[in-house]
Structure formats: C-alpha cells, structure tokens
N, C-alpha and C. Protein backbone atom coordinates (compact mmCIF):
# COMPACT_ATOMS: atom_id res chain seq x y z
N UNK A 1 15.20 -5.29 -7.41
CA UNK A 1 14.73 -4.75 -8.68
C UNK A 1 13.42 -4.00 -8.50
N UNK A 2 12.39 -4.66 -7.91
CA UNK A 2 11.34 -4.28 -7.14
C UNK A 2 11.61 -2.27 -6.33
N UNK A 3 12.29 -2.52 -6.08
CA UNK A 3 12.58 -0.90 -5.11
C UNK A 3 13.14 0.11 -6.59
N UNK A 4 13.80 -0.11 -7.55
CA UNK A 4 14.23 0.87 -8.21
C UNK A 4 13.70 0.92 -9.31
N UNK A 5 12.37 0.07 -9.34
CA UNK A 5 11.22 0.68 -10.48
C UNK A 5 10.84 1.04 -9.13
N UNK A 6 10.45 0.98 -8.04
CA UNK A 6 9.58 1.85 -7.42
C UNK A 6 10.18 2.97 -7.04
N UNK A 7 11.09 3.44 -6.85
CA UNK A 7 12.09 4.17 -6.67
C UNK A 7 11.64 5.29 -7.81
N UNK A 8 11.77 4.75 -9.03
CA UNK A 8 12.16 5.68 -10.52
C UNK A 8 10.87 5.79 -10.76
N UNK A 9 9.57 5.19 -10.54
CA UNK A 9 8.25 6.18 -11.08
C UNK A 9 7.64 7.27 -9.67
N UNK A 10 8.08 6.78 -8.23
CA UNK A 10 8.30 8.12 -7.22
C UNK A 10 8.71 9.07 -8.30
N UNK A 11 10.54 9.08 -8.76
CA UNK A 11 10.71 10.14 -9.02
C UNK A 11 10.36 11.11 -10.34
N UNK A 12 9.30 10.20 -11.29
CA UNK A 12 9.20 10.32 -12.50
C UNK A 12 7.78 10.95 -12.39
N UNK A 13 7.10 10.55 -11.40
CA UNK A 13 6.03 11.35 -10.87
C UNK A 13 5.58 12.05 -9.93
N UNK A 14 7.11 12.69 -9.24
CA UNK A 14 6.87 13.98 -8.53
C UNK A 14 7.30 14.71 -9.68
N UNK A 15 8.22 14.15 -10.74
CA UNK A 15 8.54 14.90 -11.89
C UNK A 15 7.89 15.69 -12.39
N UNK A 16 6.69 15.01 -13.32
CA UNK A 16 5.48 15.89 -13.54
C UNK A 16 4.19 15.97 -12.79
N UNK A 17 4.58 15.99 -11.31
CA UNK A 17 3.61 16.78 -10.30
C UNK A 17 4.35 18.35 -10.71
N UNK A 18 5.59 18.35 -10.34
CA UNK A 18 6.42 19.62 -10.46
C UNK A 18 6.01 20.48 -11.63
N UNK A 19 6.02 19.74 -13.12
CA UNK A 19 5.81 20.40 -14.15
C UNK A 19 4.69 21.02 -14.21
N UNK A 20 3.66 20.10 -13.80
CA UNK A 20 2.07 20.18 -13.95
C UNK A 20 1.84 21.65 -12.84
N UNK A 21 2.37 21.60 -11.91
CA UNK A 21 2.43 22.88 -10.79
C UNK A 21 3.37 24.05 -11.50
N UNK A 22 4.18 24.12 -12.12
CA UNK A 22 4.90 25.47 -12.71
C UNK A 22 4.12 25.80 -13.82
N UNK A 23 3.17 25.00 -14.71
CA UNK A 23 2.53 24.93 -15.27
C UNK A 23 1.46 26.52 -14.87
N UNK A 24 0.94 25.38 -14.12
CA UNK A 24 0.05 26.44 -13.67
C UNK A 24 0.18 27.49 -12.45
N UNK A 25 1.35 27.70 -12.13
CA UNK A 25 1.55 28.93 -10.90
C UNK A 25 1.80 30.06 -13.23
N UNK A 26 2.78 29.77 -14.04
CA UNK A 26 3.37 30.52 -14.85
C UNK A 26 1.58 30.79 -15.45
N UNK A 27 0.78 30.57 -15.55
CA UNK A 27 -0.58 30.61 -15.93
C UNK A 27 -1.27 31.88 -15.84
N UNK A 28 -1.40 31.10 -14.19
CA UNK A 28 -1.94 32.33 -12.76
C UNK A 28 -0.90 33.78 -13.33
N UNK A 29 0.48 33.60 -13.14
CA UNK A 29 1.20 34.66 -13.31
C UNK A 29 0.80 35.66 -14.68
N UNK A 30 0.68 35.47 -15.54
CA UNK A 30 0.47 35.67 -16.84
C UNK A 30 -1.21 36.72 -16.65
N UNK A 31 -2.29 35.76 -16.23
CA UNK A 31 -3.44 36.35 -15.87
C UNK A 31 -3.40 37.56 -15.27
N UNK A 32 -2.93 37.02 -14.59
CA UNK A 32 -2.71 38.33 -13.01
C UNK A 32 -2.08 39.44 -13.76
N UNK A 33 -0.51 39.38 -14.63
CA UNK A 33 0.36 40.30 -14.75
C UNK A 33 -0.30 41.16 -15.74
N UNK A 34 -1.37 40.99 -16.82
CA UNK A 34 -1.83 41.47 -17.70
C UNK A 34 -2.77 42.21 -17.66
N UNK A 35 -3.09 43.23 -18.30
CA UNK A 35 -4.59 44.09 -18.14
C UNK A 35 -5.57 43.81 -18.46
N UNK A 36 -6.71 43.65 -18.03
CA UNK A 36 -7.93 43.50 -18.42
C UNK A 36 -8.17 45.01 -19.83
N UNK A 37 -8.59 44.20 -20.46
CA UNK A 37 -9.14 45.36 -21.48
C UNK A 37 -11.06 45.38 -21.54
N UNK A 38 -11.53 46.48 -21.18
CA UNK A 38 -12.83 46.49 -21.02
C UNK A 38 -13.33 46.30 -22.79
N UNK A 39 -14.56 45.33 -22.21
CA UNK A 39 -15.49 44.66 -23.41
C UNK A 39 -16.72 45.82 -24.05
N UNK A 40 -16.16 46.42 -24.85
CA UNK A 40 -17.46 46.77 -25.17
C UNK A 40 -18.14 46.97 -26.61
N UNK A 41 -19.59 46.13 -26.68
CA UNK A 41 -19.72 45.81 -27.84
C UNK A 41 -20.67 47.35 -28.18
N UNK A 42 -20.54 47.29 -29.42
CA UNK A 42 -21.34 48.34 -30.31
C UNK A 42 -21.86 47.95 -31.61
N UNK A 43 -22.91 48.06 -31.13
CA UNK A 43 -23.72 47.43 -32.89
C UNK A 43 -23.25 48.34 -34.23
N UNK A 44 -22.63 47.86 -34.82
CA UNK A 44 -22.27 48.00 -36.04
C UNK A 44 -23.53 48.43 -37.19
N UNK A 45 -24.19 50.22 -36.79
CA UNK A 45 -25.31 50.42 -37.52
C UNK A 45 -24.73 50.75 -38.89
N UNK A 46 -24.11 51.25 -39.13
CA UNK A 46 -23.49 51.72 -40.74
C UNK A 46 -23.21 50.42 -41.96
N UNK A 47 -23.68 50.48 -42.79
CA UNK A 47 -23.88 49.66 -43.56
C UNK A 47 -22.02 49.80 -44.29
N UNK A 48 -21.48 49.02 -44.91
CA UNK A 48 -20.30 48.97 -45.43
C UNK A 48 -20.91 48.62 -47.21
N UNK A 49 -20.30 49.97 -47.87
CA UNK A 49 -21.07 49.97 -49.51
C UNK A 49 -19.78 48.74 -49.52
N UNK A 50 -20.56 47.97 -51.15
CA UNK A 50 -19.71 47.21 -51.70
C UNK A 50 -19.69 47.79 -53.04
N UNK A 51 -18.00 47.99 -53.69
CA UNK A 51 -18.00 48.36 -54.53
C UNK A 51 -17.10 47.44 -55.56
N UNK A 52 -17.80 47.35 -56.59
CA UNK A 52 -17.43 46.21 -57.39
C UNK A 52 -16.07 46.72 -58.51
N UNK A 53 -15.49 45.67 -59.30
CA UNK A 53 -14.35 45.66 -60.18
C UNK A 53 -14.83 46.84 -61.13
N UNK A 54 -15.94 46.90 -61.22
CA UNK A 54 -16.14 48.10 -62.56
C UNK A 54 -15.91 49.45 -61.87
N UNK A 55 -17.06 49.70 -60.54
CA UNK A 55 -16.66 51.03 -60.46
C UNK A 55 -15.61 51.25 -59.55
N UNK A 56 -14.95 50.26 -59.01
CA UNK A 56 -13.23 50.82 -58.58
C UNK A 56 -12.66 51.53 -59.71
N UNK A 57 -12.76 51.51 -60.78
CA UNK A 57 -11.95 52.25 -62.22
C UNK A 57 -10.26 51.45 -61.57
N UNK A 58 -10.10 50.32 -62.24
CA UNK A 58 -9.53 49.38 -61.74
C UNK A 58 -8.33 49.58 -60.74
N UNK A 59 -8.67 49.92 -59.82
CA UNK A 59 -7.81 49.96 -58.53
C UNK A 59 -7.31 49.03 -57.94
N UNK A 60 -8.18 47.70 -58.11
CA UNK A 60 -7.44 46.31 -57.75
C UNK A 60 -6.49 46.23 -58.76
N UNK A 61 -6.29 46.49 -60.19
CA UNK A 61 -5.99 45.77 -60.98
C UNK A 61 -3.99 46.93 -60.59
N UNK A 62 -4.40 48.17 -60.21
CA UNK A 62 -3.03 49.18 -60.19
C UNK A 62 -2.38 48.61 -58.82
N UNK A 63 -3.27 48.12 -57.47
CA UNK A 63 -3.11 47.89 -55.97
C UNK A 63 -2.71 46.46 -56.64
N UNK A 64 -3.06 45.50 -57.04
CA UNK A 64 -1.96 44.07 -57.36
C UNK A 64 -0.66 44.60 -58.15
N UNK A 65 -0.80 45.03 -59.25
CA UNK A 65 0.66 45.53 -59.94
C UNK A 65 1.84 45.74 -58.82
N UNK A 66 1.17 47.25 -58.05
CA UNK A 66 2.23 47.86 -57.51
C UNK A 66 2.78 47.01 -56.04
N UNK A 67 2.20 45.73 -55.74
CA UNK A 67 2.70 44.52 -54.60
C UNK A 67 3.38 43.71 -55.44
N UNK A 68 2.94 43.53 -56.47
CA UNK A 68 3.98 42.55 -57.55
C UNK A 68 4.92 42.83 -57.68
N UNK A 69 5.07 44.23 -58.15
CA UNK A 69 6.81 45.12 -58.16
C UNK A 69 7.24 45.38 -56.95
N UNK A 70 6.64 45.67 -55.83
CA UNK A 70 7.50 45.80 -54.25
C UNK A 70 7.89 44.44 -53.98
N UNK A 71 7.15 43.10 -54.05
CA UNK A 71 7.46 42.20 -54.13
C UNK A 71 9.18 41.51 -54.64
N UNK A 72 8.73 42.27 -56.10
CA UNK A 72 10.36 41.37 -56.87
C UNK A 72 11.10 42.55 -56.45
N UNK A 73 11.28 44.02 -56.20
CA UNK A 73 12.46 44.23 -55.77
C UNK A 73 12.82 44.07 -54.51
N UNK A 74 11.95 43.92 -53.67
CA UNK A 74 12.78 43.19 -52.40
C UNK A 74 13.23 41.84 -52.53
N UNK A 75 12.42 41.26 -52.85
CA UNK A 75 13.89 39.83 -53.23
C UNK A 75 15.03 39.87 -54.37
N UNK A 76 15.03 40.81 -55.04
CA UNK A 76 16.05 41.03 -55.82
C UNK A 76 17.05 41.83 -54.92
N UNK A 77 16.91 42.90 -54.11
CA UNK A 77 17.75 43.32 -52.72
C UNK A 77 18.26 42.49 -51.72
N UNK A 78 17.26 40.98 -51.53
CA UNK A 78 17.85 39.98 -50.74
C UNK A 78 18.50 39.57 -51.17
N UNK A 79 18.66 38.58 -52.58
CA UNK A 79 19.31 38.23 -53.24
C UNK A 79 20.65 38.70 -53.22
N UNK A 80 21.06 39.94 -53.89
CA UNK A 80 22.28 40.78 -53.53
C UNK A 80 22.96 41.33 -52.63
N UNK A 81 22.30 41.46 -51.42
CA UNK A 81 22.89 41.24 -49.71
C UNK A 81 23.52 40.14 -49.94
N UNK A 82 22.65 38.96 -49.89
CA UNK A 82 23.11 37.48 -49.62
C UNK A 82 24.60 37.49 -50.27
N UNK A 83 24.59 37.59 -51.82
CA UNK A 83 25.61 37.12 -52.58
C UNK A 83 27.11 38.17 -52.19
N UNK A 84 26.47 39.84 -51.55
CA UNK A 84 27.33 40.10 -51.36
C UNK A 84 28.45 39.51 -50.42
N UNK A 85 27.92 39.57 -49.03
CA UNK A 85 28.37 38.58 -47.72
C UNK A 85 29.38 37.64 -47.83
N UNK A 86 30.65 37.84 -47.29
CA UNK A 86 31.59 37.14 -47.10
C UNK A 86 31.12 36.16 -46.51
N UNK A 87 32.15 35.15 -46.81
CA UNK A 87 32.14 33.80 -45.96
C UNK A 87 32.69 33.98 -44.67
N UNK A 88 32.22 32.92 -43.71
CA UNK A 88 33.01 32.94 -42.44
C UNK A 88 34.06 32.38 -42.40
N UNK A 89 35.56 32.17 -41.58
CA UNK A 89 36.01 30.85 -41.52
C UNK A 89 35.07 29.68 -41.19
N UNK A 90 34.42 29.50 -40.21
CA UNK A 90 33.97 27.90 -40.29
C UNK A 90 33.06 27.84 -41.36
N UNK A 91 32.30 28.36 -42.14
CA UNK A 91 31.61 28.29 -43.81
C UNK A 91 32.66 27.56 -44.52
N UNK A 92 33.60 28.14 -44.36
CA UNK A 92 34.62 27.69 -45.67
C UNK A 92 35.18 26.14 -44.98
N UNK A 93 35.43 26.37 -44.00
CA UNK A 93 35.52 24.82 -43.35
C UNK A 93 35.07 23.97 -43.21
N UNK A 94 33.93 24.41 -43.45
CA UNK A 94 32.94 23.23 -43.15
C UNK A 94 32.14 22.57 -44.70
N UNK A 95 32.56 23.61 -45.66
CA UNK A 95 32.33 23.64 -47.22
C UNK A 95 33.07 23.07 -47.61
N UNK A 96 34.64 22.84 -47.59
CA UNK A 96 35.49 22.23 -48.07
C UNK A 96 35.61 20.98 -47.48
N UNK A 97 35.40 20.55 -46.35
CA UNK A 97 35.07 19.09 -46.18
C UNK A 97 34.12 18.44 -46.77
N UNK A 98 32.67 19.30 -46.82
CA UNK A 98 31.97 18.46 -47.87
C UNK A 98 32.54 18.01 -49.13
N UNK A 99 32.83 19.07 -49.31
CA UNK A 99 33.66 18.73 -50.73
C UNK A 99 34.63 17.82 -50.86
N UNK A 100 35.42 17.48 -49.55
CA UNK A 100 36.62 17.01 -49.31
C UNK A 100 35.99 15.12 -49.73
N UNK A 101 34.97 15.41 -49.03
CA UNK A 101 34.16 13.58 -48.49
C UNK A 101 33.38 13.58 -49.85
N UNK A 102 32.75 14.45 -50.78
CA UNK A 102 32.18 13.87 -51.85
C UNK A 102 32.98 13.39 -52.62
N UNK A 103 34.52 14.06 -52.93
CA UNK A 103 35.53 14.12 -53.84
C UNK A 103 35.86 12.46 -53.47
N UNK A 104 36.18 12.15 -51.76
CA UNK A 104 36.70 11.07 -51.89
C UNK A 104 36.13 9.55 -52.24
N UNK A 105 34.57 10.23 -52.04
CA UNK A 105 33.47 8.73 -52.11
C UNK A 105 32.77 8.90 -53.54
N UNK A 106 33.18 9.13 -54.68
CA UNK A 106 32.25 10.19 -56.03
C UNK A 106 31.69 8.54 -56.26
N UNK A 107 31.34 7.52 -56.20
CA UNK A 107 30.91 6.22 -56.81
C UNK A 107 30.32 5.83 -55.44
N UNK A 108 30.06 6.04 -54.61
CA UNK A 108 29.44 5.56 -53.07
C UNK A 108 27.66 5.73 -53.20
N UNK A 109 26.88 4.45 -53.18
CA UNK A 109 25.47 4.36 -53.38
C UNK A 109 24.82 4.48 -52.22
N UNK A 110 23.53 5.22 -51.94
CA UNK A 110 22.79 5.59 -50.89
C UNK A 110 22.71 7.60 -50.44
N UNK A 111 22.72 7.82 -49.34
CA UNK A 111 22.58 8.47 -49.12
C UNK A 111 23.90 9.29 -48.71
N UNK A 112 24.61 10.58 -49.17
CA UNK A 112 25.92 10.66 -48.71
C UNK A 112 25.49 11.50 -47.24
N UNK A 113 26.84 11.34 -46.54
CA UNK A 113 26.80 12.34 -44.86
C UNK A 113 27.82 13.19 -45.31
C-alpha cells in the first residue's frame, strides 16, 4: 500500500512539475513573440475646457435619446430574428420530452429533471 501512494504522488508531482514548466516556457513564448511598443510619455500641456449641461444647448439630453432609440430597435430586430428561426430536429426533440416528463409527473413535489 506503502509503494502506490508513493507511486501516485511521484506521478501527481511530476504532474504539476510538467504544468508549472509549460506554464512558463507558453509565458517566455508570448513575451518573446510580441512587440515591444516604445514608451513615450508627453506631458499633457493643454488644458481640457469643461463644458457644462447649460452651455452644451442640451446635447447630452439629444446624445442619450438617440442611444435609447438605437438601443430598442436593435433588440426589437433581435427579437424578430429569434422568433423568426426554425426549430431544429433535436429542439423539437428534446422539447417534446420535456413536455413528455412534465405531462407524465404534473403532481410530482421538488424539483422536476
């Protein structure tokens, strides 16, 4: 009994010697394969105006509207893809058994499968 726990943490810990080493060769690889992008900072001399809700002449208020309406007609376009879309055979197969197993258990307490 002695030899095949010693046996099984040998192999459970060359296991993740292995992992711990692909680990880091896929690391190295990644570093290496990628470009350095040169750093270069620049002081940010230009001041950024702030312009408030009044003198936008309400531009937030037209820029929310017009995301609200792109908003609902793209899910109103999902919506009607979806509903267009035939069923598959296994959809319908796999729909009608539910149905098949609720129909036969309709009084069964807990959780149904």
């Amino acid at each position: 009994m002695a030899t095949a726990v010693r046996i099984s943490l040998i192999g459970a810990g060359s296991v993740l010697i292995g992992l711990v080493l692909m680990w880091w060769l896929i690391v190295l690889l990644v570093r290496l394969s990628t470009p350095r992008k040169k750093v270069t900072t620049q002081p940010n001399t230009t001041p950024t105006p702030h312009i408030s809700r009044e003198e936008s002449g309400g531009k937030y208020i037209a820029a929310s509207a017009a995301a609200a309406v792109a908003l609902s007609l793209s899910k109103a376009a999902a919506a009607q893809s979806f509903q267009g879309d035939r069923l598959t055979s296994w959809q319908v197969a796999h729909r009608s058994r539910q149905i098949s197993q609720l129909v036969s258990k309709p009084f069964q307490k807990g959780p149904r499968s």
